[in-house]
PDB file of N, CA and C in Angstrom:
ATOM      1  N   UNK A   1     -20.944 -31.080 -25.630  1.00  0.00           N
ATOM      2  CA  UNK A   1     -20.044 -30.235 -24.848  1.00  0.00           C
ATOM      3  C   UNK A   1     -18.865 -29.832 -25.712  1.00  0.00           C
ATOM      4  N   UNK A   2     -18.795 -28.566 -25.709  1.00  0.00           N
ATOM      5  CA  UNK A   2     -17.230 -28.112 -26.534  1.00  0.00           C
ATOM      6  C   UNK A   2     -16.239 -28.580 -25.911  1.00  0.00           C
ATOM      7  N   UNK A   3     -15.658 -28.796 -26.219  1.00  0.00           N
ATOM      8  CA  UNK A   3     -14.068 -29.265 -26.272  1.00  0.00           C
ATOM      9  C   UNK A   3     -12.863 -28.308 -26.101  1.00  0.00           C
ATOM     10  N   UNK A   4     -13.068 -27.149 -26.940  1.00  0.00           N
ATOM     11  CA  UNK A   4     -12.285 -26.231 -26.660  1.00  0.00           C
ATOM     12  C   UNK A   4     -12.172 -25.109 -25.613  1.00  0.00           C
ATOM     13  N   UNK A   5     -10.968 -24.953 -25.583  1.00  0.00           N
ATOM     14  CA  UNK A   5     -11.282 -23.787 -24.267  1.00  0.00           C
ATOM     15  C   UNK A   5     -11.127 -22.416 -24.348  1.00  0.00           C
ATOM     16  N   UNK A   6     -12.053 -21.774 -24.205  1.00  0.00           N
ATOM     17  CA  UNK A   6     -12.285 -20.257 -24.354  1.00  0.00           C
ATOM     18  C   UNK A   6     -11.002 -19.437 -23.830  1.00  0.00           C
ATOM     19  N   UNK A   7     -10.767 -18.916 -24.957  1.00  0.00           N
ATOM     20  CA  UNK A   7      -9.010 -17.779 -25.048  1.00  0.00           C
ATOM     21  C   UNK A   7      -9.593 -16.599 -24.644  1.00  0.00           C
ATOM     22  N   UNK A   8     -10.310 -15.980 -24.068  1.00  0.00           N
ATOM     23  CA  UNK A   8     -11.378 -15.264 -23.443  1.00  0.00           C
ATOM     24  C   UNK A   8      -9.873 -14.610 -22.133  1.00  0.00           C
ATOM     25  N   UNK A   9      -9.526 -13.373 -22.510  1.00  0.00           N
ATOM     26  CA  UNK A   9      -9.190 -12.832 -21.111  1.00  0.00           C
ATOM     27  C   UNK A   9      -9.982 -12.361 -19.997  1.00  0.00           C
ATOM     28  N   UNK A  10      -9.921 -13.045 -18.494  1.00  0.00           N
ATOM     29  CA  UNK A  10     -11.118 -12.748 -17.862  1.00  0.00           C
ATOM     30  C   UNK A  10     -10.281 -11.707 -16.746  1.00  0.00           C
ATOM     31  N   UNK A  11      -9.176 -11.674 -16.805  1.00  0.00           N
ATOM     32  CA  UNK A  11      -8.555 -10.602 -15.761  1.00  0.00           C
ATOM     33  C   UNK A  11      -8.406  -9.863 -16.577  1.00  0.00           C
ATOM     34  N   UNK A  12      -9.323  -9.352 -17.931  1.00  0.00           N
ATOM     35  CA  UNK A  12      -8.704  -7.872 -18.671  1.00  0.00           C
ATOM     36  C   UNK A  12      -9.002  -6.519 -18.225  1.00  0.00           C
ATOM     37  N   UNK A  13     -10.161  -6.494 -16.753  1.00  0.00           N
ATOM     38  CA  UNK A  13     -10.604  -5.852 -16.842  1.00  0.00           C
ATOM     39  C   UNK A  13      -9.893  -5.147 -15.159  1.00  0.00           C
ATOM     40  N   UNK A  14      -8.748  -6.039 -15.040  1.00  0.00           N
ATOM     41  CA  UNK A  14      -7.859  -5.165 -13.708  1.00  0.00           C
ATOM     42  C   UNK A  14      -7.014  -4.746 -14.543  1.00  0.00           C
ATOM     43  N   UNK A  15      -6.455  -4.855 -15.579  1.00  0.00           N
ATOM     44  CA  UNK A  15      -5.298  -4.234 -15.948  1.00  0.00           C
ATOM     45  C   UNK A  15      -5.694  -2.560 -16.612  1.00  0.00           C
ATOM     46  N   UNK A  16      -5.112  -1.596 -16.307  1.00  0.00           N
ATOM     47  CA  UNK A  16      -5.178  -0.549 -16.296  1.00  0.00           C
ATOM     48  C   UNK A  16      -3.237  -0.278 -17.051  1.00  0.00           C
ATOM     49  N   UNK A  17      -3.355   0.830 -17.922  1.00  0.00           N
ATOM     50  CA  UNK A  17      -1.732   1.418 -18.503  1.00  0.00           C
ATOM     51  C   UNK A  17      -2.268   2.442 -17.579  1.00  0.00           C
ATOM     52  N   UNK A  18      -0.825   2.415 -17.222  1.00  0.00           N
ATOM     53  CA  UNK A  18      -0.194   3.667 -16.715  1.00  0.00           C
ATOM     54  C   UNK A  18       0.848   4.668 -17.013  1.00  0.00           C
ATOM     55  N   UNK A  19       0.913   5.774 -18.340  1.00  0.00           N
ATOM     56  CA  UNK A  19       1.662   5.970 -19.253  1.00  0.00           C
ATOM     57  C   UNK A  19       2.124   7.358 -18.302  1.00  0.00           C
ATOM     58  N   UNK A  20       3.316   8.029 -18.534  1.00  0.00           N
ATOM     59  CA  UNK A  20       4.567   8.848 -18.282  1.00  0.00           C
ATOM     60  C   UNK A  20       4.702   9.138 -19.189  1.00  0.00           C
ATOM     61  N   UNK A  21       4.902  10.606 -19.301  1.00  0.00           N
ATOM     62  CA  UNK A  21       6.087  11.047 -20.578  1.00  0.00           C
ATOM     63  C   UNK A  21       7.261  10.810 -19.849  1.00  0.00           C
ATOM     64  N   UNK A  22       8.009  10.733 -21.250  1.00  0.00           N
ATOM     65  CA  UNK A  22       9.355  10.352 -20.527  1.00  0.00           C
ATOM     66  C   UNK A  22      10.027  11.788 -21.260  1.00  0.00           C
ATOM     67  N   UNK A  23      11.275  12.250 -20.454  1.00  0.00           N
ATOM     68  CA  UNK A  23      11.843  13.200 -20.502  1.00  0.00           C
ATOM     69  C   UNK A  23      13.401  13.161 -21.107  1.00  0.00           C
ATOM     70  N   UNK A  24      14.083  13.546 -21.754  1.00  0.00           N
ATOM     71  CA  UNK A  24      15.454  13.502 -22.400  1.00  0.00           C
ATOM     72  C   UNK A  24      16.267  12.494 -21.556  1.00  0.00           C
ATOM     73  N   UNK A  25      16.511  12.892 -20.405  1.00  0.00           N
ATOM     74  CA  UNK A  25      17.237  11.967 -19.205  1.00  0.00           C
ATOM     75  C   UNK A  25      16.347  10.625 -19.116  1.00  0.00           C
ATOM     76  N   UNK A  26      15.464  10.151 -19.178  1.00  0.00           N
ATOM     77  CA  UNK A  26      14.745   9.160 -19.102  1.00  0.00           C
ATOM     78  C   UNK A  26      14.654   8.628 -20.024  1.00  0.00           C
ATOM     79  N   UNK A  27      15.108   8.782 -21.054  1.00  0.00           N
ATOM     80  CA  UNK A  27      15.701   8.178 -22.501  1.00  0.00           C
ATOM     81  C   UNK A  27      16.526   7.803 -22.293  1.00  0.00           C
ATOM     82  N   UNK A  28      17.649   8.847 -21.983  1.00  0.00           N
ATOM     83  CA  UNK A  28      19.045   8.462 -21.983  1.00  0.00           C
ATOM     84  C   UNK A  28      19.371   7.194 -20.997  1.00  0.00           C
ATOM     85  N   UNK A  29      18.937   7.304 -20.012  1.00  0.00           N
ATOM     86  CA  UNK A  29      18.778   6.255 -18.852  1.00  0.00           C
ATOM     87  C   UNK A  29      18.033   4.970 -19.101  1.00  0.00           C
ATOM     88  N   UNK A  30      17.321   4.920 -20.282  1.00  0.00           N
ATOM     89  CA  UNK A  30      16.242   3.960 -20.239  1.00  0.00           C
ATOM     90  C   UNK A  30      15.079   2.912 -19.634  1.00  0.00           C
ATOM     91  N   UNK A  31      14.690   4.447 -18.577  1.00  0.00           N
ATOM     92  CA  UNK A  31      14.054   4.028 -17.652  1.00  0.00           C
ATOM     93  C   UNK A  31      13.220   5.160 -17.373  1.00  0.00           C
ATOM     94  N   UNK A  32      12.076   4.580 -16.593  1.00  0.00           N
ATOM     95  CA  UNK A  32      11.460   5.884 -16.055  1.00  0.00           C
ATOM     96  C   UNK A  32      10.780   5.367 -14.214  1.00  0.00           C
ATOM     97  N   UNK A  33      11.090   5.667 -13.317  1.00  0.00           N
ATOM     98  CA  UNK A  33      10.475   5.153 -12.271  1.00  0.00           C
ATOM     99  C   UNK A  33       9.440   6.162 -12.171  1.00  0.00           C
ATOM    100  N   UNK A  34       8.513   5.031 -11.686  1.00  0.00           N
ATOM    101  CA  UNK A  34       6.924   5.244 -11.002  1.00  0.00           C
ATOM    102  C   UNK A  34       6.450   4.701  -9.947  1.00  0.00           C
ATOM    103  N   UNK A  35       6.134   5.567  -9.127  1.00  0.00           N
ATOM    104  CA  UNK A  35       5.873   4.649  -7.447  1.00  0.00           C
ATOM    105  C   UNK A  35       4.462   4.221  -7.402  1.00  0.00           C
ATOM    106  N   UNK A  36       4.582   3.376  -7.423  1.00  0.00           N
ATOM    107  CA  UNK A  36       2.934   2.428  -6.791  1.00  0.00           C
ATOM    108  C   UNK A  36       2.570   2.387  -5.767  1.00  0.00           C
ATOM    109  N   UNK A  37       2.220   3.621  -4.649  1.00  0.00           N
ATOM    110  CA  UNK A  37       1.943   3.279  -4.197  1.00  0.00           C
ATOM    111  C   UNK A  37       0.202   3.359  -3.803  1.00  0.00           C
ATOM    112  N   UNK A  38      -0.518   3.585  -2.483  1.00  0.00           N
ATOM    113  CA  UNK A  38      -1.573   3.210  -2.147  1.00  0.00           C
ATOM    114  C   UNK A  38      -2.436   4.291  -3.287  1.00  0.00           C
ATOM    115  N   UNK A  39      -2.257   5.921  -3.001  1.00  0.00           N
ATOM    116  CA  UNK A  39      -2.332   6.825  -3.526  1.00  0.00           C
ATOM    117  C   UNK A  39      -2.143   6.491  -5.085  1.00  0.00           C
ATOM    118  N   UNK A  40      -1.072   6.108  -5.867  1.00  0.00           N
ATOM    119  CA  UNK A  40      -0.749   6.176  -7.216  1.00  0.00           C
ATOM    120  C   UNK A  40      -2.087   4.965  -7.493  1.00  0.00           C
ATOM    121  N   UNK A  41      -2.085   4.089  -7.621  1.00  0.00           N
ATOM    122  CA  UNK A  41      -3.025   2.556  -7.497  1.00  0.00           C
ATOM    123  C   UNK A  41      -4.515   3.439  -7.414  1.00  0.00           C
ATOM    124  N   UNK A  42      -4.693   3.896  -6.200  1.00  0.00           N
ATOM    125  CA  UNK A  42      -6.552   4.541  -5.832  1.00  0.00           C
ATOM    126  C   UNK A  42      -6.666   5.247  -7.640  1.00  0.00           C
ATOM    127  N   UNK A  43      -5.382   6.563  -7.713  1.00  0.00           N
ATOM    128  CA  UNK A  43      -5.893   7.360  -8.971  1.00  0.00           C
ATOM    129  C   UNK A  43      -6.262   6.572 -10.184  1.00  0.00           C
ATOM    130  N   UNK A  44      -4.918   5.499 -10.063  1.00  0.00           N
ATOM    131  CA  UNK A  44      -5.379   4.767 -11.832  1.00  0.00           C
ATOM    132  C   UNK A  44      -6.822   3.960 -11.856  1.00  0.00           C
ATOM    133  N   UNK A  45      -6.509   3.534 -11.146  1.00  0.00           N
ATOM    134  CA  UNK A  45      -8.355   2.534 -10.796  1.00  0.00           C
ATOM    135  C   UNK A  45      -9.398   3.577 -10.164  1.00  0.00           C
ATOM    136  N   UNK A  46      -8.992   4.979 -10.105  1.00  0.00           N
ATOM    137  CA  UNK A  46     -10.330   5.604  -9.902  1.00  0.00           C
ATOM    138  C   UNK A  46     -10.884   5.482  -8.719  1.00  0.00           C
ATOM    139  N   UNK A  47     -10.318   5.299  -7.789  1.00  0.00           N
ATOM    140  CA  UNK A  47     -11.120   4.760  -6.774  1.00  0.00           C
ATOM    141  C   UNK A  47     -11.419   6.418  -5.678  1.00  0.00           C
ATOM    142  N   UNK A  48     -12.587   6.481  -5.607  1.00  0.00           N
ATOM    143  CA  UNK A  48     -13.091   7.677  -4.606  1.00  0.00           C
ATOM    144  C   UNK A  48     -13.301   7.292  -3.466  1.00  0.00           C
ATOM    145  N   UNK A  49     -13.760   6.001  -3.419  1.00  0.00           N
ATOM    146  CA  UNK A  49     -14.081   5.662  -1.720  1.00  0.00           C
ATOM    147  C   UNK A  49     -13.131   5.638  -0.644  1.00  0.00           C
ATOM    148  N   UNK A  50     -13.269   6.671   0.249  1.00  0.00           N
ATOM    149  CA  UNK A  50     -12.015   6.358   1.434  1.00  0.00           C
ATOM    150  C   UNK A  50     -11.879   5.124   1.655  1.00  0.00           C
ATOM    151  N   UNK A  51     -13.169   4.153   2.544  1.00  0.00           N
ATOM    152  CA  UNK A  51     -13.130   2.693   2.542  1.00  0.00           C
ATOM    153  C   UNK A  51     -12.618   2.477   1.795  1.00  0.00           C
ATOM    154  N   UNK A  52     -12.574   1.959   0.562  1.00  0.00           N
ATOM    155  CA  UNK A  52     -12.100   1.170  -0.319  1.00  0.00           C
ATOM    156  C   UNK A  52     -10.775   1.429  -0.522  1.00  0.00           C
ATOM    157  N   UNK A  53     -10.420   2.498  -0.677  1.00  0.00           N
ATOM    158  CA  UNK A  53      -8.434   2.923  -0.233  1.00  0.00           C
ATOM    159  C   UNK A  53      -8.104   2.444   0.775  1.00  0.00           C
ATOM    160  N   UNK A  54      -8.506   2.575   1.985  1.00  0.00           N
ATOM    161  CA  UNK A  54      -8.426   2.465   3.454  1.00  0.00           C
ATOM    162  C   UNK A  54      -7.746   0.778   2.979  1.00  0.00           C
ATOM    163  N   UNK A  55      -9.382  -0.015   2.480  1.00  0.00           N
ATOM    164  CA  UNK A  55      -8.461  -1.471   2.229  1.00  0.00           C
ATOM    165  C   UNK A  55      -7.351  -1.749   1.520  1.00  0.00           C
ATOM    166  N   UNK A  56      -7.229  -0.857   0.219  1.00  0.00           N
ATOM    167  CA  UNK A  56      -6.836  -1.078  -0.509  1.00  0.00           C
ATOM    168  C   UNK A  56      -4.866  -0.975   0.252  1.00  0.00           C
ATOM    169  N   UNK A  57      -5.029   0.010   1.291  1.00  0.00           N
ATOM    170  CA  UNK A  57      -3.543   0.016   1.715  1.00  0.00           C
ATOM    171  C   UNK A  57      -3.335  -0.555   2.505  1.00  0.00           C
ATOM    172  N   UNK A  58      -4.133  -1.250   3.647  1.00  0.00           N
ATOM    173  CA  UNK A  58      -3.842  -2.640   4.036  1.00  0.00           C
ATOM    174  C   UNK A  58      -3.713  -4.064   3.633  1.00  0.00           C
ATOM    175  N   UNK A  59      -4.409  -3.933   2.289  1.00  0.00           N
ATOM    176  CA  UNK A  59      -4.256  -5.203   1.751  1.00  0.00           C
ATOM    177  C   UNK A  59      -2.344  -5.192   1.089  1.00  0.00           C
ATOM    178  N   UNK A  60      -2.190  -3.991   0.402  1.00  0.00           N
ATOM    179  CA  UNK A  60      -1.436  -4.126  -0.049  1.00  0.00           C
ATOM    180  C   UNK A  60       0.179  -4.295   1.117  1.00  0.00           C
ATOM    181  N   UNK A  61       0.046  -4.117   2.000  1.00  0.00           N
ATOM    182  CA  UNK A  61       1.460  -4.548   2.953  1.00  0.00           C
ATOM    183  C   UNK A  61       0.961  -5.106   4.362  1.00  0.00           C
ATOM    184  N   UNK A  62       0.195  -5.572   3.866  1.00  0.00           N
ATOM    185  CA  UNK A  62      -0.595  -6.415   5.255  1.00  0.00           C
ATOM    186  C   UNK A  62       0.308  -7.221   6.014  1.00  0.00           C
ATOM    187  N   UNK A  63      -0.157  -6.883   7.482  1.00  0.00           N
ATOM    188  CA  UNK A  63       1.256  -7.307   8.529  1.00  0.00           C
ATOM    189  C   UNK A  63       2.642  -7.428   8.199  1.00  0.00           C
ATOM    190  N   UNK A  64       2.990  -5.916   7.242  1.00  0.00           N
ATOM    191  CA  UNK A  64       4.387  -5.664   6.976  1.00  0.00           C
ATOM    192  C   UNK A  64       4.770  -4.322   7.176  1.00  0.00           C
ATOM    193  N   UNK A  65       4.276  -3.550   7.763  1.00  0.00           N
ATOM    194  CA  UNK A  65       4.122  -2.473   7.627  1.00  0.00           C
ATOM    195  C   UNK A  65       4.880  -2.206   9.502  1.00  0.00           C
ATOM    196  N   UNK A  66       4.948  -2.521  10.798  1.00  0.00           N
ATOM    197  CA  UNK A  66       6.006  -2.608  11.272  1.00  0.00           C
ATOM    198  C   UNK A  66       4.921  -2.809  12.746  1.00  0.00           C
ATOM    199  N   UNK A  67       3.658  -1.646  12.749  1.00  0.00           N
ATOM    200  CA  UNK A  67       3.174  -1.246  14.235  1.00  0.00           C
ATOM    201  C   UNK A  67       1.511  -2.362  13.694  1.00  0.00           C
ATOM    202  N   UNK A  68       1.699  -2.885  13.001  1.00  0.00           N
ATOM    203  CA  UNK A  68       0.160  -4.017  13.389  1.00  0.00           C
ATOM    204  C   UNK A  68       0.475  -4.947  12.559  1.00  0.00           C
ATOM    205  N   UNK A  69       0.594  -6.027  12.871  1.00  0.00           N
ATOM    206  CA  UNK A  69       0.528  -7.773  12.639  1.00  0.00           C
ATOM    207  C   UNK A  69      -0.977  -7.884  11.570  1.00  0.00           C
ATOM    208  N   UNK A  70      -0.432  -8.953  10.786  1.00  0.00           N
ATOM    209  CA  UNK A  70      -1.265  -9.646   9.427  1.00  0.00           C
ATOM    210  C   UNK A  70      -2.639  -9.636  10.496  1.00  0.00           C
ATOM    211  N   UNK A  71      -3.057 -10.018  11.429  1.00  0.00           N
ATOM    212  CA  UNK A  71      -4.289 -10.178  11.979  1.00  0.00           C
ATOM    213  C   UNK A  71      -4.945  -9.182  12.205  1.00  0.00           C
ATOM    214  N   UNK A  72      -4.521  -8.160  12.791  1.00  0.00           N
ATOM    215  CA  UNK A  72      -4.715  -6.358  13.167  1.00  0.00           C
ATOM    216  C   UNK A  72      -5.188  -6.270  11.676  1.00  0.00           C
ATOM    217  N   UNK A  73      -3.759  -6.410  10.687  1.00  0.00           N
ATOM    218  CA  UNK A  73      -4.422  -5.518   9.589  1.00  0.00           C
ATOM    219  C   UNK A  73      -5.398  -6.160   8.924  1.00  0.00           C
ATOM    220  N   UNK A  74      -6.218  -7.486   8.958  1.00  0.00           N
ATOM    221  CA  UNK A  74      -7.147  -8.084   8.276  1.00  0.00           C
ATOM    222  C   UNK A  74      -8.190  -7.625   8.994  1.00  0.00           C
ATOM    223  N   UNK A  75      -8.373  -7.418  10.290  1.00  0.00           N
ATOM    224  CA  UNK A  75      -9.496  -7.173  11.547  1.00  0.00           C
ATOM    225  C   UNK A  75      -9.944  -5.488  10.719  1.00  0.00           C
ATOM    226  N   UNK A  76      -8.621  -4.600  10.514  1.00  0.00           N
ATOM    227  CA  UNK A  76      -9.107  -3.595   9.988  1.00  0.00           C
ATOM    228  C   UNK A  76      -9.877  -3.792   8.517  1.00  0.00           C
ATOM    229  N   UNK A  77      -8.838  -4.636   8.065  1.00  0.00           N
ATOM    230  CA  UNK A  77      -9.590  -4.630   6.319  1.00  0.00           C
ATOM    231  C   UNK A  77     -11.234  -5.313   6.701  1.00  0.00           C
ATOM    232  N   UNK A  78     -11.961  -5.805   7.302  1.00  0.00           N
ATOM    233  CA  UNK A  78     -12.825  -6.405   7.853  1.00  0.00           C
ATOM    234  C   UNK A  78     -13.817  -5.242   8.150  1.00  0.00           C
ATOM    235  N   UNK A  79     -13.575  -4.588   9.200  1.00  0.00           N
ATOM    236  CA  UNK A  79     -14.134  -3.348   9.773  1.00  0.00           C
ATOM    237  C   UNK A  79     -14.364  -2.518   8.801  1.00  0.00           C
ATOM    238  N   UNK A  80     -13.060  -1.907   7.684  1.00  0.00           N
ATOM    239  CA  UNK A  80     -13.466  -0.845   7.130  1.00  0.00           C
ATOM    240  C   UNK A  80     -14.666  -1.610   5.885  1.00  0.00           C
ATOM    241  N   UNK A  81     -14.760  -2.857   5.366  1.00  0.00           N
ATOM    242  CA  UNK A  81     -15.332  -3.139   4.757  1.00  0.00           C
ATOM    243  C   UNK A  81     -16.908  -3.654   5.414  1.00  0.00           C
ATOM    244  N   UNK A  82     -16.911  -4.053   6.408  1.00  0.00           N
ATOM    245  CA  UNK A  82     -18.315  -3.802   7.299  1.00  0.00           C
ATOM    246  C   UNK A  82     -18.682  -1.972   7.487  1.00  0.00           C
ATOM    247  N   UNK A  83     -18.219  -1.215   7.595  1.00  0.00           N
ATOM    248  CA  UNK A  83     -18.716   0.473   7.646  1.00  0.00           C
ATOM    249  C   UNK A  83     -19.284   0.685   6.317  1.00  0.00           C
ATOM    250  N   UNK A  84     -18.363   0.049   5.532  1.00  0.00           N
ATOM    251  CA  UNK A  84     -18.741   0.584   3.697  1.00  0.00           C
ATOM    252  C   UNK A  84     -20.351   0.029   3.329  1.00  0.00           C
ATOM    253  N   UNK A  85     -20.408  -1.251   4.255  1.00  0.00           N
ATOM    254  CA  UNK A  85     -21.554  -2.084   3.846  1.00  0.00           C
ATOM    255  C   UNK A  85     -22.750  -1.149   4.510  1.00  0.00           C
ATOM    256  N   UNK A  86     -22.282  -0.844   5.994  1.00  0.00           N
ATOM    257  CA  UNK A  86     -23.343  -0.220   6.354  1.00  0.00           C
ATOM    258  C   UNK A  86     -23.747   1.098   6.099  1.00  0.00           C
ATOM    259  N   UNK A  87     -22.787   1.812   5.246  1.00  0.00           N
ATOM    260  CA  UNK A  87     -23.267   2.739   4.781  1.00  0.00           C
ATOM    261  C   UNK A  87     -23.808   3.011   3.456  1.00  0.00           C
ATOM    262  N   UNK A  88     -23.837   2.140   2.389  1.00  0.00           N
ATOM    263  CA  UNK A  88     -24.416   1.665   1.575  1.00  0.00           C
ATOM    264  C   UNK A  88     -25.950   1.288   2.423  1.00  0.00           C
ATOM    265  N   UNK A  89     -26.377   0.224   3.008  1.00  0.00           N
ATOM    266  CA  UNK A  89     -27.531   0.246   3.950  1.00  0.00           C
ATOM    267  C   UNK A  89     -27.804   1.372   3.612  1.00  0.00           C
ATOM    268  N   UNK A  90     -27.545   2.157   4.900  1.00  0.00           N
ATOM    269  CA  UNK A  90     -27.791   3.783   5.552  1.00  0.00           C
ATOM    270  C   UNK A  90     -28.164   4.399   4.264  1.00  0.00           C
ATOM    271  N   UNK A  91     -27.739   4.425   3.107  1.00  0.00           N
ATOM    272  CA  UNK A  91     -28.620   5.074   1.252  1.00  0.00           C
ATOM    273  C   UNK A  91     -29.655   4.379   0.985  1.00  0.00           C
ATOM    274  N   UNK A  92     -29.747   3.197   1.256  1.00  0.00           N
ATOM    275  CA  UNK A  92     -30.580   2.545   0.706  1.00  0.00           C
ATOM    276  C   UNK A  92     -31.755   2.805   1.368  1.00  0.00           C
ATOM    277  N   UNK A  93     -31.955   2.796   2.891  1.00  0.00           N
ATOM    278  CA  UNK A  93     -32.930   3.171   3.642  1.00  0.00           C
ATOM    279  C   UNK A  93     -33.353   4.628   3.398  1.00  0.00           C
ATOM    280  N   UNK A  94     -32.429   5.685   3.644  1.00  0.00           N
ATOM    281  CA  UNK A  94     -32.718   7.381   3.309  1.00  0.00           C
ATOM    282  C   UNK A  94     -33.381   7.248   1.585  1.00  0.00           C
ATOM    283  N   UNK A  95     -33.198   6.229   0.437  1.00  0.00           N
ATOM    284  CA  UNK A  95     -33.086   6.583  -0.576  1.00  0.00           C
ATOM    285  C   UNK A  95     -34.952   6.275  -0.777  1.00  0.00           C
ATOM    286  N   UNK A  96     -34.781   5.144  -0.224  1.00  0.00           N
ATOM    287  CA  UNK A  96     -36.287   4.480   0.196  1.00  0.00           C
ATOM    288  C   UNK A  96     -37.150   5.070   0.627  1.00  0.00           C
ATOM    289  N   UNK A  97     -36.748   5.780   1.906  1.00  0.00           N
ATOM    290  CA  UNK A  97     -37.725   6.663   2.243  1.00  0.00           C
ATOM    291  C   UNK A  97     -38.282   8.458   1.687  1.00  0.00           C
ATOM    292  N   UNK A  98     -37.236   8.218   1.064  1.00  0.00           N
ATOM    293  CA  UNK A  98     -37.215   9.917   0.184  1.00  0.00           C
ATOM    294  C   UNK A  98     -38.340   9.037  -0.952  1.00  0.00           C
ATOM    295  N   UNK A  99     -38.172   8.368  -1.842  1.00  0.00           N
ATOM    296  CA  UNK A  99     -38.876   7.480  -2.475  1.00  0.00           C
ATOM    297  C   UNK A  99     -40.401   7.960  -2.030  1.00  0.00           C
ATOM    298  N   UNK A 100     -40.764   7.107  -0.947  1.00  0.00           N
ATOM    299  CA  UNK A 100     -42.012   6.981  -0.444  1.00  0.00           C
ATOM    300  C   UNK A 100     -41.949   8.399   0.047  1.00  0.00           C
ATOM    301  N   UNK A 101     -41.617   8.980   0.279  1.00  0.00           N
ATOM    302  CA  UNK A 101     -42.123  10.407   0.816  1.00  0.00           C
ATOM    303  C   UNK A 101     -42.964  10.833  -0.640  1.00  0.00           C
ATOM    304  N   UNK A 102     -42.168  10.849  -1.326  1.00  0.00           N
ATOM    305  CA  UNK A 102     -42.430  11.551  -3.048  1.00  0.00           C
ATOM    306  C   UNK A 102     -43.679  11.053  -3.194  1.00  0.00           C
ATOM    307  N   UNK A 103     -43.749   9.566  -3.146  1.00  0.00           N
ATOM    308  CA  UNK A 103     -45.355   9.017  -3.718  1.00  0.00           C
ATOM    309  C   UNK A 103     -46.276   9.180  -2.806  1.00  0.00           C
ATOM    310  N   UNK A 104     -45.815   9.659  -1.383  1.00  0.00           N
ATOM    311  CA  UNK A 104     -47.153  10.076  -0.733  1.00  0.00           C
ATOM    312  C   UNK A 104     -47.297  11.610  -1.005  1.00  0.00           C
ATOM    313  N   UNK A 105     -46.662  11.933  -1.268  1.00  0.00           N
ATOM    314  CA  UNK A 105     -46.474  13.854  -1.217  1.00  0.00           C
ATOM    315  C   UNK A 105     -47.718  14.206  -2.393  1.00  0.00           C
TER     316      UNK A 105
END
């Protein structure tokens, strides 16, 4: 058994740069603000799936957000991630049967 322990980054593959030009005043200031929010986050990680945004903005202020409690918003993160599943299904079956249509055709 090795002994040593693997220096291996295994979270390298959430980190994403998120680069700005910065502008004369944003020099001078030495700063540049960038809003994170649900929208900014979906673009850098690419994300196309409504579901998967949908969670992605409840996870991120879950039961803080003012009109639904941590439970509401997990029940949703739950739901929208049961629809995603079943619509994944719902391809798999149409994809299947387009499939077998072809090899009987």
């Amino acid at each position: 058994m090795n002994s040593e322990i693997e220096n291996k980054d295994h979270g390298a593959h959430y980190r994403y740069v998120y680069r700005v030009k910065l502008t004369e005043q944003n020099i001078k200031d030495g700063f540049v603000d960038v809003k994170l929010d649900p929208f900014r986050i979906s673009l850098i990680y690419e994300m196309s799936c409504f579901a998967m945004q949908t969670i992605l903005k409840k996870c991120l202020k879950a039961g803080e957000r003012g009109h639904k409690d941590l439970k509401q918003d997990l029940l949703d993160i739950i739901n929208a991630a049961n629809r995603k599943l079943e619509m994944i299904e719902e391809d798999d079956v149409k994809n299947n049967n387009a499939l077998i249509r072809e090899w009987e055709g």
